[in-house]
N, C-alpha and C. Protein backbone atom coordinates (compact mmCIF):
# COMPACT_ATOMS: atom_id res chain seq x y z
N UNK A 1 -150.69 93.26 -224.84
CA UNK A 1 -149.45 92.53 -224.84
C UNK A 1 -149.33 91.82 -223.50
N UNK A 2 -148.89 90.34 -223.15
CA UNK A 2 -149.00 89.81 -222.30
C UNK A 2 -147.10 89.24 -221.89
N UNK A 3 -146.66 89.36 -222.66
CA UNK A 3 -145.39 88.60 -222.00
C UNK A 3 -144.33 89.95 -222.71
N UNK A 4 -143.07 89.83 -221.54
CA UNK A 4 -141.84 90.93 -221.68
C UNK A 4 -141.37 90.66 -223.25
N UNK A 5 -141.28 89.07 -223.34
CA UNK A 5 -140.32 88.17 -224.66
C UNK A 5 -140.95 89.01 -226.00
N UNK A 6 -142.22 89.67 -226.03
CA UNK A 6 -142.98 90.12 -227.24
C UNK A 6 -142.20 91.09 -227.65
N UNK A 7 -141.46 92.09 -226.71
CA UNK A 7 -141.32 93.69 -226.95
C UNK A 7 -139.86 93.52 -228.30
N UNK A 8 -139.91 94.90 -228.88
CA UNK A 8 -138.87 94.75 -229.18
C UNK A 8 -137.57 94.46 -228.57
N UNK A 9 -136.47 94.52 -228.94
CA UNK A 9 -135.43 93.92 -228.49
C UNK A 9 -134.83 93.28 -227.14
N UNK A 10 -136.14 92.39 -227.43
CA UNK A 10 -135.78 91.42 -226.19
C UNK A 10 -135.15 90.04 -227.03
N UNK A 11 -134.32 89.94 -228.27
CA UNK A 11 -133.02 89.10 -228.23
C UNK A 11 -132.68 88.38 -227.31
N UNK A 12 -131.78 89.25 -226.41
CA UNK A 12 -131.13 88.74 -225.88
C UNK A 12 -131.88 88.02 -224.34
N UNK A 13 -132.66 88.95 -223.79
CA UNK A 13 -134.31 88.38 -222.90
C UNK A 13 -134.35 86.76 -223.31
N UNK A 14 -134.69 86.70 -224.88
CA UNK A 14 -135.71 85.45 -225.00
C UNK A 14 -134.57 84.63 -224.57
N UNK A 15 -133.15 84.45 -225.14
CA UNK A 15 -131.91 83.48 -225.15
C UNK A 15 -131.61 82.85 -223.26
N UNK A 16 -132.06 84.04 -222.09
CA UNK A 16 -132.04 83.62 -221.00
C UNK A 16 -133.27 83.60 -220.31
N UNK A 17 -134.11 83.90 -220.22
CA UNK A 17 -135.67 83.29 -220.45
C UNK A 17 -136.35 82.59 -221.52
N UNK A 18 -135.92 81.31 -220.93
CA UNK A 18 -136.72 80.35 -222.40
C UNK A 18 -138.12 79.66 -222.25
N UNK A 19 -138.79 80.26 -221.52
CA UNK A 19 -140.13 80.47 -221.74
C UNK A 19 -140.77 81.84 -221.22
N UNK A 20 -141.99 82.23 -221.58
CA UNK A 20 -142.47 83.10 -221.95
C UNK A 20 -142.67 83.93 -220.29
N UNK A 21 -141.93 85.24 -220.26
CA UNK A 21 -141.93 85.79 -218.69
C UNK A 21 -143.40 87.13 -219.23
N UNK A 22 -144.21 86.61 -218.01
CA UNK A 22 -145.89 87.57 -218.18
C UNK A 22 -145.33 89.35 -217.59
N UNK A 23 -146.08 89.80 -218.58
CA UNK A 23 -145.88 90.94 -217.70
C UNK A 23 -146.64 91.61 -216.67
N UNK A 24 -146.15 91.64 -215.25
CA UNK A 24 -146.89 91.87 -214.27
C UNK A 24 -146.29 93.11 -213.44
N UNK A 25 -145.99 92.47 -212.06
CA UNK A 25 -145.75 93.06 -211.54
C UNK A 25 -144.28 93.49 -211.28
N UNK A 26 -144.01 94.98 -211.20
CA UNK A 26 -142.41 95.63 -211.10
C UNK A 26 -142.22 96.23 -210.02
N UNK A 27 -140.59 96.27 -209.74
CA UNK A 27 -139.98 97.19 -208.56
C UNK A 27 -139.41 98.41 -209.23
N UNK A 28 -140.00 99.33 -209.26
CA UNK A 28 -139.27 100.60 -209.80
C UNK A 28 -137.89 101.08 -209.15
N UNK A 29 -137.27 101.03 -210.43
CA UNK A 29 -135.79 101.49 -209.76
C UNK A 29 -135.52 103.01 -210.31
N UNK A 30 -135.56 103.27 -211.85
CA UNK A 30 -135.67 104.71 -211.98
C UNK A 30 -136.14 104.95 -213.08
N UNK A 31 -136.81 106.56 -213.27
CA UNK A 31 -137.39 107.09 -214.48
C UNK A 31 -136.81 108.16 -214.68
N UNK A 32 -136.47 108.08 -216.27
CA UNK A 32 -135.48 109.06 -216.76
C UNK A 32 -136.33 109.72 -217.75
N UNK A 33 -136.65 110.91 -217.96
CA UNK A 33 -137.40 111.94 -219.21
C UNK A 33 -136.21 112.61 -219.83
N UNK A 34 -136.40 112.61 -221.20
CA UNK A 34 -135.31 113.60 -221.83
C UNK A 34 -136.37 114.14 -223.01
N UNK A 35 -136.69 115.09 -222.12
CA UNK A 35 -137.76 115.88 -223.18
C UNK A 35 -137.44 116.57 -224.12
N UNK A 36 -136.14 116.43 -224.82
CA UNK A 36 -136.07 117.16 -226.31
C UNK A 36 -136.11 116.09 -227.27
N UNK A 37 -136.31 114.97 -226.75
CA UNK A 37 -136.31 113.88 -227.90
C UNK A 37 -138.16 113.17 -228.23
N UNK A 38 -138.81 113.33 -227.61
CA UNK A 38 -139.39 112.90 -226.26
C UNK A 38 -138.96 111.27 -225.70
N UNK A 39 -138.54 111.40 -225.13
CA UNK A 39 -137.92 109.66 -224.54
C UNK A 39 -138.16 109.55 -222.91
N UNK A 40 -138.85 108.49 -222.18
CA UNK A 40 -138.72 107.80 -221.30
C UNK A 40 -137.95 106.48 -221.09
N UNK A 41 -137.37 106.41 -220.23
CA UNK A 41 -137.05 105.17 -219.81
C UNK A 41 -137.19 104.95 -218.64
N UNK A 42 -137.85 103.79 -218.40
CA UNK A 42 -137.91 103.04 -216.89
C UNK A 42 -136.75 101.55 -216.42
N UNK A 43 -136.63 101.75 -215.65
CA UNK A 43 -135.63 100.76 -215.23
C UNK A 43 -136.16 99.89 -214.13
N UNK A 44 -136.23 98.47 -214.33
CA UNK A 44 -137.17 97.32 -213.11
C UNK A 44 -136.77 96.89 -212.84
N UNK A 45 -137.24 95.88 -211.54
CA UNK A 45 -136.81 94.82 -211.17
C UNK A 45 -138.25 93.55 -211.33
N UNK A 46 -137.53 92.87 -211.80
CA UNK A 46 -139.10 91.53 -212.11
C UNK A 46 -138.84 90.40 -211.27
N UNK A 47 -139.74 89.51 -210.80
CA UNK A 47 -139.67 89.09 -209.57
C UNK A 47 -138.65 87.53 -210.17
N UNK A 48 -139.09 87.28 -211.59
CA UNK A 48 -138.68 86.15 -212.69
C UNK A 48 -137.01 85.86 -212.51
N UNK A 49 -136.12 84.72 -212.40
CA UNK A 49 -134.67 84.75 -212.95
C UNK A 49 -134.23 83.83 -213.95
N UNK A 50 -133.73 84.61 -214.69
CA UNK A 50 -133.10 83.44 -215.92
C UNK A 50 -132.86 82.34 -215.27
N UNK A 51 -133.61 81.60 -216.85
CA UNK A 51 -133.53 79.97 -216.48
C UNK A 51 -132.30 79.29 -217.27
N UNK A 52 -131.90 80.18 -218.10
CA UNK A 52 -130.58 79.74 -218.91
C UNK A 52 -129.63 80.86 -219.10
N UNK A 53 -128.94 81.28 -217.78
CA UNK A 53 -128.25 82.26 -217.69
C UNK A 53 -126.94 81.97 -218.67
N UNK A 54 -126.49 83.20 -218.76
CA UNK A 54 -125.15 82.93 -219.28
C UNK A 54 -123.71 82.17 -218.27
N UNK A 55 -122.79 81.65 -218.80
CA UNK A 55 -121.73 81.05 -217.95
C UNK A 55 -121.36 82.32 -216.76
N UNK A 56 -120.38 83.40 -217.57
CA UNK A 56 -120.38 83.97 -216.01
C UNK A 56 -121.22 84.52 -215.66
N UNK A 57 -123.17 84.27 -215.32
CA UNK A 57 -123.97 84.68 -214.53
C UNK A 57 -123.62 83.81 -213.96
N UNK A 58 -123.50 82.24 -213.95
CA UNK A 58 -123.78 81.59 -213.17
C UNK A 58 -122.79 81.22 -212.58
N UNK A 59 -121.48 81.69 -212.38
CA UNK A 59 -120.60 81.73 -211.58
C UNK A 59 -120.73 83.00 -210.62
N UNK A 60 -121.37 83.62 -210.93
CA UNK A 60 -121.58 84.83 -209.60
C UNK A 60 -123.04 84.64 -209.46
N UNK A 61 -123.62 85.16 -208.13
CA UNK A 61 -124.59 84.77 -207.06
C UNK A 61 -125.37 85.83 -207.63
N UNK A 62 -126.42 85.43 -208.06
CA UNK A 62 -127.51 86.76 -208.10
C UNK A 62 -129.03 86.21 -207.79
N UNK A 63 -129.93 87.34 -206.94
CA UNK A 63 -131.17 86.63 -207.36
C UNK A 63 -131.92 87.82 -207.67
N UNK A 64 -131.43 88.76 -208.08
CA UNK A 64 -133.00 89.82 -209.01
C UNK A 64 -132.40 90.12 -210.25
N UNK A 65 -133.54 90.24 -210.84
CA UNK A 65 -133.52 90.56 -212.47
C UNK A 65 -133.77 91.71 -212.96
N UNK A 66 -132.92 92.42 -213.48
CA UNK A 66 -133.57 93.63 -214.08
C UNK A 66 -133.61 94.37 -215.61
N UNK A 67 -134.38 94.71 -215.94
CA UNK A 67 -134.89 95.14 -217.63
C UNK A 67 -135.28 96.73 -217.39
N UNK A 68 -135.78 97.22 -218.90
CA UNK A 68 -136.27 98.11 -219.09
C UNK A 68 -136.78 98.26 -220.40
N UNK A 69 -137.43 99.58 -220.08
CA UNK A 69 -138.13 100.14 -221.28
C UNK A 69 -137.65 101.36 -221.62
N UNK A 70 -137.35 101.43 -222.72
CA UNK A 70 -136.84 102.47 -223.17
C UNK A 70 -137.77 103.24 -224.86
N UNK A 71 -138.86 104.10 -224.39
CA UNK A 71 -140.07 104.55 -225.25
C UNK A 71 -139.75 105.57 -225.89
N UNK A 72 -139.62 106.21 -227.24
CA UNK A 72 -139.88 106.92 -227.76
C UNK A 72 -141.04 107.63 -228.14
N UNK A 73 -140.79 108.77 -228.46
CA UNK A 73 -142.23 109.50 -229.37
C UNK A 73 -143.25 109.03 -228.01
N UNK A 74 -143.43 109.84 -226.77
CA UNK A 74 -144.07 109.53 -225.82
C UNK A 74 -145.18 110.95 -225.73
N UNK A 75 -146.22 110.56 -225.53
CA UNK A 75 -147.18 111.31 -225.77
C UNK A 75 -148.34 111.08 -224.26
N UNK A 76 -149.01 112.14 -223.74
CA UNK A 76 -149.95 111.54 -222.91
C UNK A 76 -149.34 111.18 -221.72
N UNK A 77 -148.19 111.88 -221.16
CA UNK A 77 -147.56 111.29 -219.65
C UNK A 77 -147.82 111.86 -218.62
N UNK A 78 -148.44 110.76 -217.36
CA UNK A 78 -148.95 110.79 -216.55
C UNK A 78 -148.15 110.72 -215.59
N UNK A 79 -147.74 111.31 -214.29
CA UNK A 79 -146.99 110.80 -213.10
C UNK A 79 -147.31 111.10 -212.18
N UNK A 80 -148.31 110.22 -211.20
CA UNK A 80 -148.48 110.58 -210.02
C UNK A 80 -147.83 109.64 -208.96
N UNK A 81 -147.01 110.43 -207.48
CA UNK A 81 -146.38 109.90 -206.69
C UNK A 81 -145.15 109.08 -207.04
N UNK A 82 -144.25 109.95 -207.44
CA UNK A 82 -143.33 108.92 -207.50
C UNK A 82 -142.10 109.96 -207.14
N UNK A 83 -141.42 109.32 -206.44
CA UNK A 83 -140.89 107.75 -206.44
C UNK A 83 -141.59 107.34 -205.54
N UNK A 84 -141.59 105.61 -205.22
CA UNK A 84 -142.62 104.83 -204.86
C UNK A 84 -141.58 103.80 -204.16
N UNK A 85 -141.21 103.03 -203.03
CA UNK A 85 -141.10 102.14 -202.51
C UNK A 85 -141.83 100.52 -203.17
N UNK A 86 -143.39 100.88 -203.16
CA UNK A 86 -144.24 99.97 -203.32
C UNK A 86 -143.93 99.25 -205.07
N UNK A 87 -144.04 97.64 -205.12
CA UNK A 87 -144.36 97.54 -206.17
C UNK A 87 -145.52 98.28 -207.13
N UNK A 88 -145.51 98.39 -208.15
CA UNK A 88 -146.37 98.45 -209.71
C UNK A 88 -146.87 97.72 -210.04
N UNK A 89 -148.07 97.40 -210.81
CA UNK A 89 -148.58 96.70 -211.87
C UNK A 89 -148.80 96.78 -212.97
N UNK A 90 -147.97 96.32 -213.89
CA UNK A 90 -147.73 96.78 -215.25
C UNK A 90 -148.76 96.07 -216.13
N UNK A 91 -149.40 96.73 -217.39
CA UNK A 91 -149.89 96.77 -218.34
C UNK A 91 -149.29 97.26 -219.60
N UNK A 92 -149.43 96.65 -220.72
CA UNK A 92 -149.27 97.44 -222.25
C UNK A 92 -150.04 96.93 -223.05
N UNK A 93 -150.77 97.98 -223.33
CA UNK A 93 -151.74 97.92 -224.42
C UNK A 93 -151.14 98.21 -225.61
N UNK A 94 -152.08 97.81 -226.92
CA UNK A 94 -151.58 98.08 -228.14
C UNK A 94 -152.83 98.44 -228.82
N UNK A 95 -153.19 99.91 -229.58
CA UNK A 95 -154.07 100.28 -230.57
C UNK A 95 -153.17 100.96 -232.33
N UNK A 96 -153.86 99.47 -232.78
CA UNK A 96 -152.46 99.63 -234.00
C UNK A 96 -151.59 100.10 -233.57
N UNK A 97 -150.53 101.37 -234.41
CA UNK A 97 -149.39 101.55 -234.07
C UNK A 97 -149.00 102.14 -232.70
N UNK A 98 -149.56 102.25 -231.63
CA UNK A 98 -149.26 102.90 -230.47
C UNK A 98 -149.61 101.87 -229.14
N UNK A 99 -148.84 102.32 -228.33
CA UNK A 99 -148.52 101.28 -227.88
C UNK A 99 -149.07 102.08 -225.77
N UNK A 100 -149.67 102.07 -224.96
CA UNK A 100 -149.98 102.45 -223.83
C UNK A 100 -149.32 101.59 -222.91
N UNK A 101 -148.54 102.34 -221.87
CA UNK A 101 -147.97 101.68 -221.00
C UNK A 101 -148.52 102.13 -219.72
N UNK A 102 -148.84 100.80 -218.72
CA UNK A 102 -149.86 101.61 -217.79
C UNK A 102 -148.83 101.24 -216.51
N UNK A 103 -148.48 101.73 -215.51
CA UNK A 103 -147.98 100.94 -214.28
C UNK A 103 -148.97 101.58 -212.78
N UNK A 104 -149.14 101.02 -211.98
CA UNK A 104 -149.60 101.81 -211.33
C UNK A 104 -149.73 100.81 -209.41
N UNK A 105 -150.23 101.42 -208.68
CA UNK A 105 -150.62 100.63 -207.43
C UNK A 105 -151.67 101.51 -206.20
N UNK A 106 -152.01 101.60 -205.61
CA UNK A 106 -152.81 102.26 -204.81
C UNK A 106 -152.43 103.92 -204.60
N UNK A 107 -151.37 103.76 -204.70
CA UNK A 107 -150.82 105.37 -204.60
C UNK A 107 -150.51 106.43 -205.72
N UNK A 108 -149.78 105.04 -206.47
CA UNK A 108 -148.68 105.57 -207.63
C UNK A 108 -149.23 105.49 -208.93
N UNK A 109 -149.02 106.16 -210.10
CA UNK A 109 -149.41 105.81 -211.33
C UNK A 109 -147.62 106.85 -212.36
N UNK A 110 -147.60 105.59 -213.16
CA UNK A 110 -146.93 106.33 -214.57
C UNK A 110 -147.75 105.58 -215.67
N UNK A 111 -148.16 106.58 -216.57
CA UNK A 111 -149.11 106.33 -217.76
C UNK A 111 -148.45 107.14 -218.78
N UNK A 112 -148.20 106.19 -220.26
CA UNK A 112 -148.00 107.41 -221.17
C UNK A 112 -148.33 106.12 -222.65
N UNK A 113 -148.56 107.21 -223.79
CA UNK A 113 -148.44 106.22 -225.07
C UNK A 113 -147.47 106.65 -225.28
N UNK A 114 -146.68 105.60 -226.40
CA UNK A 114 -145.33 105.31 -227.20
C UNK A 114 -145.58 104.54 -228.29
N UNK A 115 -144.99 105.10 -229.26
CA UNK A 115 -145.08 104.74 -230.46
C UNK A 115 -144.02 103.97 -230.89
N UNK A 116 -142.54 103.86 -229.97
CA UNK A 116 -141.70 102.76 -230.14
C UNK A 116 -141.01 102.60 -228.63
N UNK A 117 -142.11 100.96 -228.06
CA UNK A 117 -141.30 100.63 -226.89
C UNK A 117 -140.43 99.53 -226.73
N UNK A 118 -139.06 99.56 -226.62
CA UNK A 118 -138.04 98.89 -226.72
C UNK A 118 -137.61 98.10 -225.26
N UNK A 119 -137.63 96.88 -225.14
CA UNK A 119 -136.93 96.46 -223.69
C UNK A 119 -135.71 96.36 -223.95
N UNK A 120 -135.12 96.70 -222.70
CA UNK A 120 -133.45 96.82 -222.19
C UNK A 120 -133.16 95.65 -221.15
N UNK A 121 -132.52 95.05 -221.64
CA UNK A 121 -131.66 94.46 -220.47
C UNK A 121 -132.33 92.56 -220.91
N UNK A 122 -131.83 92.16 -220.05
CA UNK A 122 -131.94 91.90 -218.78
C UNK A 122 -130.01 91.85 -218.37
N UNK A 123 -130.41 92.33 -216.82
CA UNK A 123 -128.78 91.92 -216.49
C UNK A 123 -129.61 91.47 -214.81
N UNK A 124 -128.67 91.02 -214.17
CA UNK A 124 -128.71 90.59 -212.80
C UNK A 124 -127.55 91.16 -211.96
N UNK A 125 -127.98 90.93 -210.51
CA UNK A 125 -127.48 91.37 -209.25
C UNK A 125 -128.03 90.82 -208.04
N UNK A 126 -127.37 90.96 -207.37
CA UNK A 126 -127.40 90.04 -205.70
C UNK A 126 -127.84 91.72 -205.05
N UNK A 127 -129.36 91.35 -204.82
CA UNK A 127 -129.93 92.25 -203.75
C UNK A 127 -129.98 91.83 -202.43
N UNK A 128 -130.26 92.40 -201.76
CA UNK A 128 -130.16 92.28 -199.93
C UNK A 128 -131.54 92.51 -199.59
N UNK A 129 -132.57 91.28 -199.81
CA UNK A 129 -133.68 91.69 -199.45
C UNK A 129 -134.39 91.50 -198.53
N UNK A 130 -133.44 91.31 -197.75
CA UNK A 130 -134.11 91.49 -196.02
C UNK A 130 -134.90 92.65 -195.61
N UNK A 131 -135.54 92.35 -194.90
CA UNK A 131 -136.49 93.95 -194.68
C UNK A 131 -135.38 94.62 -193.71
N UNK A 132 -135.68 96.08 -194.16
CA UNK A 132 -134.82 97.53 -193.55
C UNK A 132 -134.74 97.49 -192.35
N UNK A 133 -133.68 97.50 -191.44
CA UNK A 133 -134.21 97.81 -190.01
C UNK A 133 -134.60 98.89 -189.70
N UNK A 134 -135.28 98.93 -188.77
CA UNK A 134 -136.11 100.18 -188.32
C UNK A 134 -135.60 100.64 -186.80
């Protein structure tokens, strides 16, 4: 799978990205397990901003974007180092019905299959991305 617009319920995604956003690289914001269902969800930031926001986006100031995935029936989960500062590099594979989600970077890895992965969002916000003082 190569672009976010493919996943399921990205609706509302395609209506403010009107062309095709790749899937690459993410800012991890959080990972949620609720292991009696089996369910993950990840929550991002993508570097991309709507190109046809809605009216009141575009009366308030934003420049990061954020989505998610929200996987069922998760099988095969991997987590090393996290939480992570560092961006990810995202992958999703597809073998017929299952679906591999890979993220990972020199340090960090989350790996798992899902048999139904759903995107969330997109919404926006005005980050402060000046580097931290030290």
């Amino acid at each position: 799978m190569k672009f976010w617009n493919d996943l399921d319920g990205s609706t509302f995604f395609n209506q403010v990205f009107t062309t095709p956003v790749a899937i690459s690289t993410i800012e991890l914001f959080t990972v949620n397990i609720d292991n009696s269902r089996p369910t993950i969800i990840l929550e991002f930031d993508i570097s991309e901003l709507p190109d046809a926001p809605p009216i009141k986006w575009k009366r308030s100031e934003f420049n990061t974007c954020r989505i998610g995935l929200n996987c069922g029936g998760i099988s095969d989960l991997k987590i090393k180092n996290i939480p992570t500062k560092e961006k990810l590099n995202v992958t999703i594979s597809q073998n017929k019905n299952l679906f591999t989600i890979h993220a990972s970077n020199e340090e960090s890895l989350i790996e798992f299959t899902t048999k139904l992965p759903l995107l969330c969002g997109p919404s926006v916000y005005m980050n402060d991305k000046s580097p931290e003082a030290t």
